[in-house]
PDB file of N, CA and C in Angstrom:
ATOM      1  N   UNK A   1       2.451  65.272  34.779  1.00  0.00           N
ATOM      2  CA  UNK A   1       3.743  65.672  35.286  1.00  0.00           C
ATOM      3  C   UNK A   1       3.731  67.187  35.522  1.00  0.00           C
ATOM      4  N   UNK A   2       2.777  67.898  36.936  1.00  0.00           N
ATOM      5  CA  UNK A   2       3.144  69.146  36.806  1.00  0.00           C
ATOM      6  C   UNK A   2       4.948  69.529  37.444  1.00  0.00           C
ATOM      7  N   UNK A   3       5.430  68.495  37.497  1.00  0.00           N
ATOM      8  CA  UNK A   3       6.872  69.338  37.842  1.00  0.00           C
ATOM      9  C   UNK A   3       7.599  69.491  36.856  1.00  0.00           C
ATOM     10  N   UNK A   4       7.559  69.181  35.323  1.00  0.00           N
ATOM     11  CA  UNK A   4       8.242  69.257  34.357  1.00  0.00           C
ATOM     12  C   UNK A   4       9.054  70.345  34.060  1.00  0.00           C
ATOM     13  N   UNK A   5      10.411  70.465  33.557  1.00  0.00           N
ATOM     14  CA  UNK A   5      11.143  71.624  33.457  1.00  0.00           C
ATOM     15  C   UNK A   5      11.095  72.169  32.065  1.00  0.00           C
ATOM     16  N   UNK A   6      11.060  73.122  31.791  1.00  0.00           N
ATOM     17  CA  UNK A   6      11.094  73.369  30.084  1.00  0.00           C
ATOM     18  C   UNK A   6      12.464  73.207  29.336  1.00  0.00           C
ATOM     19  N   UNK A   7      12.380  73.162  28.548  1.00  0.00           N
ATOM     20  CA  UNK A   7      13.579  73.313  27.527  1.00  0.00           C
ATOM     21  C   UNK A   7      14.136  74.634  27.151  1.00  0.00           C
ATOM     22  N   UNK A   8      12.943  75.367  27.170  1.00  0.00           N
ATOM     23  CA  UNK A   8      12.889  76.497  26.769  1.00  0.00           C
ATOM     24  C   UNK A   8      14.103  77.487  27.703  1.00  0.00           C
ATOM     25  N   UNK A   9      13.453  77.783  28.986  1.00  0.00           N
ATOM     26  CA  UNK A   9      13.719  77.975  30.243  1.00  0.00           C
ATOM     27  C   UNK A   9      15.299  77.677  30.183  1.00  0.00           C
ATOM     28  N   UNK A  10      15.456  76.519  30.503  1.00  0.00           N
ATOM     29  CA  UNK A  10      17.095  75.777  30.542  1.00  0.00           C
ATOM     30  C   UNK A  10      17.741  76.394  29.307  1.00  0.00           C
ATOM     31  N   UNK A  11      17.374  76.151  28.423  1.00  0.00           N
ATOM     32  CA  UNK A  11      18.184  76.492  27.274  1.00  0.00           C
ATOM     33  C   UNK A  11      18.697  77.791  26.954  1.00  0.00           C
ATOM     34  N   UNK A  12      17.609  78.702  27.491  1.00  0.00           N
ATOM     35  CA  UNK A  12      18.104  80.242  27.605  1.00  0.00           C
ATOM     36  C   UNK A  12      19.128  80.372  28.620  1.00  0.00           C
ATOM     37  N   UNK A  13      18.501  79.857  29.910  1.00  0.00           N
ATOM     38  CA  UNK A  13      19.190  80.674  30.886  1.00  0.00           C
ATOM     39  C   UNK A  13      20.666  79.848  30.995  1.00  0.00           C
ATOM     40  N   UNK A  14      20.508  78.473  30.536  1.00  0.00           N
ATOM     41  CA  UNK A  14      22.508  77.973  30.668  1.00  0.00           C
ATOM     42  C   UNK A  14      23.424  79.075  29.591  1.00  0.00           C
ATOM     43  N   UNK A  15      22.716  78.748  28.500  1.00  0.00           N
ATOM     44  CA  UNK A  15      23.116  80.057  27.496  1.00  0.00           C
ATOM     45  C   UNK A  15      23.394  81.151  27.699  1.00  0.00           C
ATOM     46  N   UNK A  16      22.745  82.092  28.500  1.00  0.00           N
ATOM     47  CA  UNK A  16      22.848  83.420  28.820  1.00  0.00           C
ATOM     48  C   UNK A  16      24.074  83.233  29.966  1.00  0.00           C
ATOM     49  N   UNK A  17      24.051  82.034  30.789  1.00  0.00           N
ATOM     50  CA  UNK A  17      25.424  81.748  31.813  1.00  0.00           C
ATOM     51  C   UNK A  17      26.539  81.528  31.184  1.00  0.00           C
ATOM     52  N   UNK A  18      26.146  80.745  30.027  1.00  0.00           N
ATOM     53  CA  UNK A  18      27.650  80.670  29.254  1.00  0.00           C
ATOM     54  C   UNK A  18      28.593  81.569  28.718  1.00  0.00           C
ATOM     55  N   UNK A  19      27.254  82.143  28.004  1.00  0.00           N
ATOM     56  CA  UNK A  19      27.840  83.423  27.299  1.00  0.00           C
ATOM     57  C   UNK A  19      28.282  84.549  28.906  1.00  0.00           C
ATOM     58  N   UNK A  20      28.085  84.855  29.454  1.00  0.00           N
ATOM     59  CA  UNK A  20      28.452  85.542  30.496  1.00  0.00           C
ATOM     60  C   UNK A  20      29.485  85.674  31.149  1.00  0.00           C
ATOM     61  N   UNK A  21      29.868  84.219  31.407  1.00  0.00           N
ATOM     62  CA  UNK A  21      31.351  83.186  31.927  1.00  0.00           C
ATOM     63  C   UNK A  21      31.990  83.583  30.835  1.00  0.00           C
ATOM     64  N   UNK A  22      31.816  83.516  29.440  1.00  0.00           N
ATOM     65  CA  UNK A  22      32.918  83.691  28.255  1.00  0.00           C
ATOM     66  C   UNK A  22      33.247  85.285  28.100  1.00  0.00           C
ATOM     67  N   UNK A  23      32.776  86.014  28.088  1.00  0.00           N
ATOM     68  CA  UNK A  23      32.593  87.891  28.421  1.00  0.00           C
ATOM     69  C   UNK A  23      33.589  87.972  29.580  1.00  0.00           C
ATOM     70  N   UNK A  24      33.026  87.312  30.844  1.00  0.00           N
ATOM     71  CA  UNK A  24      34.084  87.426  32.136  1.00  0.00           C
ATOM     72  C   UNK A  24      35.327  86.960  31.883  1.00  0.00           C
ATOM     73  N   UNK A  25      35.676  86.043  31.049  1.00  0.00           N
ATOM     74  CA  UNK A  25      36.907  85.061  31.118  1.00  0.00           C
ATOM     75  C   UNK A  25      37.949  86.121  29.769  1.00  0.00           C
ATOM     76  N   UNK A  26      37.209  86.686  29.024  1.00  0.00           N
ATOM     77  CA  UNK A  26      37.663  87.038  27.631  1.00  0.00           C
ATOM     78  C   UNK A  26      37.917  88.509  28.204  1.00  0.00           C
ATOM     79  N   UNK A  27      37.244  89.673  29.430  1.00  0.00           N
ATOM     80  CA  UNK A  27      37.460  90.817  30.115  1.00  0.00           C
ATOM     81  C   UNK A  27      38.978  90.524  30.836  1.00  0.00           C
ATOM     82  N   UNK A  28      38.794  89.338  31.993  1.00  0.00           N
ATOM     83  CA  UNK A  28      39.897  88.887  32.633  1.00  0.00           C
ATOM     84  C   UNK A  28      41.264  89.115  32.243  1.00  0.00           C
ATOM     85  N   UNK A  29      41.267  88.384  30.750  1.00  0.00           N
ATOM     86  CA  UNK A  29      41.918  87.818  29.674  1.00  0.00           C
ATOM     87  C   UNK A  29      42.810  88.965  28.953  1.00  0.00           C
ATOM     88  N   UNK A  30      41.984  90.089  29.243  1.00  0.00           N
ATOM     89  CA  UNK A  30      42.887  91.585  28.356  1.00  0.00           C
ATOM     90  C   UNK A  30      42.933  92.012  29.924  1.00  0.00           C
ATOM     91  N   UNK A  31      42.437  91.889  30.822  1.00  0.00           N
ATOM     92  CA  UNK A  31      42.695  92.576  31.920  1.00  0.00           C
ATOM     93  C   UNK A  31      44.178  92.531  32.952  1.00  0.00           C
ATOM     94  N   UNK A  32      44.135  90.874  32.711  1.00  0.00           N
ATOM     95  CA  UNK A  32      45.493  90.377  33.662  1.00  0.00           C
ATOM     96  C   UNK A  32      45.716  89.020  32.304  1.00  0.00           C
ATOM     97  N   UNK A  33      46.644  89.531  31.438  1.00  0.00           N
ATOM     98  CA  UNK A  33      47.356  88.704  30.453  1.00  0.00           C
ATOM     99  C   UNK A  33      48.621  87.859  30.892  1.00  0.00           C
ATOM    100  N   UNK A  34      48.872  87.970  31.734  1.00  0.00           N
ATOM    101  CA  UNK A  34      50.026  86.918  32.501  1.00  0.00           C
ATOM    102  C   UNK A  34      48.936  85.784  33.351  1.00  0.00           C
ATOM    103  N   UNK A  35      47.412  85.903  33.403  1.00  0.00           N
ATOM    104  CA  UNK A  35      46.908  84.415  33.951  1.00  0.00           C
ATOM    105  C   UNK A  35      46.248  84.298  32.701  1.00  0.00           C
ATOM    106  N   UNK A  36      45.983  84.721  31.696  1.00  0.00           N
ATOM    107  CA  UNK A  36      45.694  84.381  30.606  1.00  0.00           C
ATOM    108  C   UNK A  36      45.049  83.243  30.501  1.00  0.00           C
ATOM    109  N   UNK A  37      43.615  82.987  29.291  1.00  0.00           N
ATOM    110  CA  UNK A  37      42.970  81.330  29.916  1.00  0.00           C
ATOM    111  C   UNK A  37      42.444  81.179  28.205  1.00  0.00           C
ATOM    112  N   UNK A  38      43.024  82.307  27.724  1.00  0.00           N
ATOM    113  CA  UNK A  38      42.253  82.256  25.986  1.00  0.00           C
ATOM    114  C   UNK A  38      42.492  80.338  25.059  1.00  0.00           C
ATOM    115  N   UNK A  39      43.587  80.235  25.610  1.00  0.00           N
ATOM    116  CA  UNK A  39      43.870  78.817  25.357  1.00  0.00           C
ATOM    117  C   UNK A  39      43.216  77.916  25.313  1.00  0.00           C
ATOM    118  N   UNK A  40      42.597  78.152  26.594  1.00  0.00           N
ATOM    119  CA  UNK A  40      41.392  76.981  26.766  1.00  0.00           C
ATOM    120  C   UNK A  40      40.527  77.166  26.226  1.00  0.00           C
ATOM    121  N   UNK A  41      40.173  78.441  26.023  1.00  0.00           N
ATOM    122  CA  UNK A  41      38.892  78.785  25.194  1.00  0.00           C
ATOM    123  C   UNK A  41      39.333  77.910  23.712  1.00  0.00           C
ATOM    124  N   UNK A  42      40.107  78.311  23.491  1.00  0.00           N
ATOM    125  CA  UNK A  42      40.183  77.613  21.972  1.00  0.00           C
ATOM    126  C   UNK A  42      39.978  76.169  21.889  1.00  0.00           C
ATOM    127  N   UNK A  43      39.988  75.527  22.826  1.00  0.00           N
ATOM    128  CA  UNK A  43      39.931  73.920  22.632  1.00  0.00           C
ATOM    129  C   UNK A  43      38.601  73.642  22.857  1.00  0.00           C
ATOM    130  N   UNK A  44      37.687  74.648  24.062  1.00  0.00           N
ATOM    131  CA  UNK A  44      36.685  74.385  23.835  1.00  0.00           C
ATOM    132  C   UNK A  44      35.607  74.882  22.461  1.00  0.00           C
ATOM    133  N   UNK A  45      36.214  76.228  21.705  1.00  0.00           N
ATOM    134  CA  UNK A  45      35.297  76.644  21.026  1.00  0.00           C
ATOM    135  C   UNK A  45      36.165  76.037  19.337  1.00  0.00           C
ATOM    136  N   UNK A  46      35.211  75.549  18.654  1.00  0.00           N
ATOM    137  CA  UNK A  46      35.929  75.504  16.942  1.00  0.00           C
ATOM    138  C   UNK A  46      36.395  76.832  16.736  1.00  0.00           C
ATOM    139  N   UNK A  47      36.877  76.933  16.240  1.00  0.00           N
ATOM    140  CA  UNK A  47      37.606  78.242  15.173  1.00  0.00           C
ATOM    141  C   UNK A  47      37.862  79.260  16.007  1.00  0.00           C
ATOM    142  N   UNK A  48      37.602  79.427  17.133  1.00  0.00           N
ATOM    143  CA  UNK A  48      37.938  80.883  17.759  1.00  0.00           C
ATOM    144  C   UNK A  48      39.650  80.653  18.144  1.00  0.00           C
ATOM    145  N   UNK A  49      40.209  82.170  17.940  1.00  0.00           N
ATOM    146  CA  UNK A  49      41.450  82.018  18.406  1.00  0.00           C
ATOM    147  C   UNK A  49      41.342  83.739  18.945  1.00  0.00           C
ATOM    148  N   UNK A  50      42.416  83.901  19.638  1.00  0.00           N
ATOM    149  CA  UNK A  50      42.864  85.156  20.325  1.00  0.00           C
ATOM    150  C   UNK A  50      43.008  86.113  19.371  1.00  0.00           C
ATOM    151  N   UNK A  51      42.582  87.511  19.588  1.00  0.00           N
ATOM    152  CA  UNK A  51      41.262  87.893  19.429  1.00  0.00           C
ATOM    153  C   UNK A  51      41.001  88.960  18.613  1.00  0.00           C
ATOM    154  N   UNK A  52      39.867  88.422  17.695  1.00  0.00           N
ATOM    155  CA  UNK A  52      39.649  89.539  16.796  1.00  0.00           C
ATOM    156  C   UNK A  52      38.071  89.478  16.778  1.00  0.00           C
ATOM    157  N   UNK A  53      37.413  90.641  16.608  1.00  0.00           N
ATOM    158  CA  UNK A  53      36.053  90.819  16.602  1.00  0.00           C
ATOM    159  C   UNK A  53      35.323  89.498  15.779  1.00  0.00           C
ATOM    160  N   UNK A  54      35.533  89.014  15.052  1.00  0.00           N
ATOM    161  CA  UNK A  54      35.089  88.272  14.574  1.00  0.00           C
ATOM    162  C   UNK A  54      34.768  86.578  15.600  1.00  0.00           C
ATOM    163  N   UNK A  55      36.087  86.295  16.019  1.00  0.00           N
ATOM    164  CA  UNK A  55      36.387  85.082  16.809  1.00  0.00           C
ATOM    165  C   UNK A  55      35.896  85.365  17.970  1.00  0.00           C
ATOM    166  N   UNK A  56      35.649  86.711  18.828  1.00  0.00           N
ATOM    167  CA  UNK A  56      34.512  86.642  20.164  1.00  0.00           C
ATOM    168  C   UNK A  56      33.067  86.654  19.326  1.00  0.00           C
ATOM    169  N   UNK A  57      32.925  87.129  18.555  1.00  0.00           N
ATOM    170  CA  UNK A  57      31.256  86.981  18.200  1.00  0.00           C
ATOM    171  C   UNK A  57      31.264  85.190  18.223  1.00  0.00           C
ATOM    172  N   UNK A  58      32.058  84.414  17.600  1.00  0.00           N
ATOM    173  CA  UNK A  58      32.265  83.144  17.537  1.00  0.00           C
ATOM    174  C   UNK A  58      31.974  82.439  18.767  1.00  0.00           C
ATOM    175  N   UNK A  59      32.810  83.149  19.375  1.00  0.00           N
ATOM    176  CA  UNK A  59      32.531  82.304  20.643  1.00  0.00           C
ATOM    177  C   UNK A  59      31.438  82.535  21.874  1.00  0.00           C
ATOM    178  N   UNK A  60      30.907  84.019  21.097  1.00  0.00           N
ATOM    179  CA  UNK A  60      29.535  84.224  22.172  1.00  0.00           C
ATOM    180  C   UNK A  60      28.517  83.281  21.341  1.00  0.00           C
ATOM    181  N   UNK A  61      28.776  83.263  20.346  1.00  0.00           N
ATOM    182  CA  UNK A  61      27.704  81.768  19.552  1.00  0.00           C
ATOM    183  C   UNK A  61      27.695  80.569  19.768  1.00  0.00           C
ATOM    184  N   UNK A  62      28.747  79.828  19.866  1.00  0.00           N
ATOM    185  CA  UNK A  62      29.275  78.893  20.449  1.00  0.00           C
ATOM    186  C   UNK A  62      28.768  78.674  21.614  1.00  0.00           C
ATOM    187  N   UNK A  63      29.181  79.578  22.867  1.00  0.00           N
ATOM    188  CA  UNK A  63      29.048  79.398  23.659  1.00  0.00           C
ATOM    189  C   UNK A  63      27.557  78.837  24.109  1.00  0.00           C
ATOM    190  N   UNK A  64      26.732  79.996  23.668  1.00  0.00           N
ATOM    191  CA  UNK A  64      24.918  80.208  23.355  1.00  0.00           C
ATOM    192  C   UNK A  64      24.771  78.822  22.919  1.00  0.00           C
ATOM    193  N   UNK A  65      25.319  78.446  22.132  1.00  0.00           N
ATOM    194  CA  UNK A  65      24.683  77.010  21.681  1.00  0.00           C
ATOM    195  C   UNK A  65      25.160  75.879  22.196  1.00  0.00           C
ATOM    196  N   UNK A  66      26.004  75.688  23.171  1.00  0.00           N
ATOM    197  CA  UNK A  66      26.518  74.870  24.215  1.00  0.00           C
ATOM    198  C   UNK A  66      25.540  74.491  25.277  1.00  0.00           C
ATOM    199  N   UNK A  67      25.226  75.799  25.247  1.00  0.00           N
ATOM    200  CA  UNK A  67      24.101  75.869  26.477  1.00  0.00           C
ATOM    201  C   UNK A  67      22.866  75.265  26.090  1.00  0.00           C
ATOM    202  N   UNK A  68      22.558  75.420  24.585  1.00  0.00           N
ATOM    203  CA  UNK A  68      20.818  74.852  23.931  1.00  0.00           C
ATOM    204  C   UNK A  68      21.417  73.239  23.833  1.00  0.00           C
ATOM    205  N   UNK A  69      22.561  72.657  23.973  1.00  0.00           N
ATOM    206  CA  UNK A  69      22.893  71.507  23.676  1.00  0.00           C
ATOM    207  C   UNK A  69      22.621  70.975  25.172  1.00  0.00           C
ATOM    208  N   UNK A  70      22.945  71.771  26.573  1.00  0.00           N
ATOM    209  CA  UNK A  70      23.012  70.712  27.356  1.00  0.00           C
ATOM    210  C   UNK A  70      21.266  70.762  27.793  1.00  0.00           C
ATOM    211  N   UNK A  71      20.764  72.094  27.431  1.00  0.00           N
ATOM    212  CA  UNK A  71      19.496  71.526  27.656  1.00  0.00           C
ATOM    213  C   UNK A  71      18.427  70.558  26.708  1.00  0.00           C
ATOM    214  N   UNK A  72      19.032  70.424  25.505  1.00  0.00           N
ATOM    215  CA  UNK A  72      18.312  69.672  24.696  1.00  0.00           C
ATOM    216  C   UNK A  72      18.516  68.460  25.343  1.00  0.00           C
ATOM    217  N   UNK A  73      19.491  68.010  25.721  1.00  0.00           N
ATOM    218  CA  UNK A  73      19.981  66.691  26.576  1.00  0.00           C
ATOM    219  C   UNK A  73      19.369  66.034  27.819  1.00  0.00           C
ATOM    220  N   UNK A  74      19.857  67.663  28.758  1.00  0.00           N
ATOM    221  CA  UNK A  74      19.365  67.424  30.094  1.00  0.00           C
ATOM    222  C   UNK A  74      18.294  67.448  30.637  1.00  0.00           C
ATOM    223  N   UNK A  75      17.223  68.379  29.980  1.00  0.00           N
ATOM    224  CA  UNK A  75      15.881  68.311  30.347  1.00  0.00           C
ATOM    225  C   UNK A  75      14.850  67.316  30.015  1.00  0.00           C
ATOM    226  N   UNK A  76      15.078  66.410  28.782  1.00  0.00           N
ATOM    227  CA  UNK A  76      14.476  65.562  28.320  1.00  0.00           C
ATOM    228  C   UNK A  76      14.543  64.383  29.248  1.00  0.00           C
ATOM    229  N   UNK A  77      15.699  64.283  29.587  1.00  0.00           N
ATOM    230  CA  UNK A  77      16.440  62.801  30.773  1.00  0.00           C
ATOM    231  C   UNK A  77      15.962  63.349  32.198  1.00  0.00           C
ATOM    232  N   UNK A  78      15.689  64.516  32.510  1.00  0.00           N
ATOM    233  CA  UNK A  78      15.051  64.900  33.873  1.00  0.00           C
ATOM    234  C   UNK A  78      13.711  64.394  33.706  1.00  0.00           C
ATOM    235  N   UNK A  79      13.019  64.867  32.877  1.00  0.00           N
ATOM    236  CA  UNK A  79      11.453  64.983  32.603  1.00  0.00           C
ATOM    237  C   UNK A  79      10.981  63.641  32.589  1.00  0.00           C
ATOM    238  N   UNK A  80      11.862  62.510  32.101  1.00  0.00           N
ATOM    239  CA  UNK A  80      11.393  60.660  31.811  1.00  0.00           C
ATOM    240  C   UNK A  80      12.084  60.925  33.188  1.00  0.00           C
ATOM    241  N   UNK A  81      12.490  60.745  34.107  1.00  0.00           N
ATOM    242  CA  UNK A  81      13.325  60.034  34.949  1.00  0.00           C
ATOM    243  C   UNK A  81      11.804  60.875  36.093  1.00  0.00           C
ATOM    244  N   UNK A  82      11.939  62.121  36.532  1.00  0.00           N
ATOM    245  CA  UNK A  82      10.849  62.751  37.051  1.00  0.00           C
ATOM    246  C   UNK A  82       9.299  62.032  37.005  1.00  0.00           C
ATOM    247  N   UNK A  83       9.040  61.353  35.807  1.00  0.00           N
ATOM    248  CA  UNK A  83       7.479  60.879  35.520  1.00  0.00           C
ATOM    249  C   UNK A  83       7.694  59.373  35.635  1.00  0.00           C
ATOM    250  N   UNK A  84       8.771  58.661  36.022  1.00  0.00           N
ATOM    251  CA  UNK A  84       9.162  57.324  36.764  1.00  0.00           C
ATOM    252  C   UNK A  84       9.329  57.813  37.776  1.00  0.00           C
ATOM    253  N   UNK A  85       9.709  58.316  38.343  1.00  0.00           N
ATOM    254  CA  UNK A  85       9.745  58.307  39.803  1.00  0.00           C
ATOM    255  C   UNK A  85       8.163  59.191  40.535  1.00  0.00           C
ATOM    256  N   UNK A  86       7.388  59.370  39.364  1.00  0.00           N
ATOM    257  CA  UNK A  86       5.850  59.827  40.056  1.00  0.00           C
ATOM    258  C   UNK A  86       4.942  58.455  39.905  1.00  0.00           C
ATOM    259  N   UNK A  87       5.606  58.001  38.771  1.00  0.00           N
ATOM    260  CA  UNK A  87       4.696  56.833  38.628  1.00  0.00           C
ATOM    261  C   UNK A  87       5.339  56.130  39.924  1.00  0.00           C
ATOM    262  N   UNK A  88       6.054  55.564  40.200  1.00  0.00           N
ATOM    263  CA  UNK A  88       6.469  54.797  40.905  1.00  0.00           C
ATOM    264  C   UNK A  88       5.834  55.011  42.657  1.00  0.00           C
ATOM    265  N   UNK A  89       5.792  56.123  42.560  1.00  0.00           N
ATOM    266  CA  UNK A  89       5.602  57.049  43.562  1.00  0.00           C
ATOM    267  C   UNK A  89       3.927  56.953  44.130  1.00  0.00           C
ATOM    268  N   UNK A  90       3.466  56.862  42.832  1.00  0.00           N
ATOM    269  CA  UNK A  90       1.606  56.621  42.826  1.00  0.00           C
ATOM    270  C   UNK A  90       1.221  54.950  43.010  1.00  0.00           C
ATOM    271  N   UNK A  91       2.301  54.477  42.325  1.00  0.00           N
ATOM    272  CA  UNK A  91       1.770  52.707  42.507  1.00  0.00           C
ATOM    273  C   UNK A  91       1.878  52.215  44.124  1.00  0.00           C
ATOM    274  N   UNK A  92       3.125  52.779  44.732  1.00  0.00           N
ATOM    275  CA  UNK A  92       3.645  52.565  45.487  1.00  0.00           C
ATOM    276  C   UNK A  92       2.467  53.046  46.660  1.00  0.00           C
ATOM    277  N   UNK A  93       1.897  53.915  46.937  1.00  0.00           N
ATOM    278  CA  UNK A  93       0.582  54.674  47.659  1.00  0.00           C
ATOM    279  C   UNK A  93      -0.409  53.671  47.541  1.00  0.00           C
ATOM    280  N   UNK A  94      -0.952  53.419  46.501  1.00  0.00           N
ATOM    281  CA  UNK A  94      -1.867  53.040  46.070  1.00  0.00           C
ATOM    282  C   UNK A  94      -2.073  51.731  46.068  1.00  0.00           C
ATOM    283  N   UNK A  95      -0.838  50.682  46.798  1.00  0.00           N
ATOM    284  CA  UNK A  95      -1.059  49.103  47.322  1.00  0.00           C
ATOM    285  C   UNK A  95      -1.312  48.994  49.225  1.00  0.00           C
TER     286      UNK A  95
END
């Protein structure tokens, strides 16, 4: 399977997007407080609430590990689904 995706790879870089999106949304958030979105943050993150140094470190962790969750998930189900469809791909040639 040279097309395989890493885990590694995915897991950083959704992470580093997450956390990024949460920085932008949490800047926004003190920036223009009448569209305010901290709310949502809270339903998505455990324990974080509006805002104290403690509860953004929370949720840049959170976030970070949201991201190692969808790649622990998603890359594994790419990688079997990718090496069926090569196999399939080789039998299929090869009659």
């Amino acid at each position: 399977m040279r097309n395989r995706i890493s885990i590694s790879a995915v897991g950083h870089s959704t992470s580093i997007l997450l956390v990024l999106t949460f920085v932008v949304c949490v800047g926004f958030d003190l920036l223009v407080p009448k569209f305010a979105m901290y709310e949502h943050w809270q339903g998505f993150l455990p324990g974080f609430s509006w805002l104290s140094p403690g509860t953004f470190v929370l949720g840049l962790v959170e976030t970070y590990a949201y991201g190692w969750y969808f790649a622990l998930v998603w890359v594994p189900l790419y990688n079997v689904f990718l090496h069926r469809a090569e196999r399939r791909s080789k039998t299929a040639s090869s009659t």
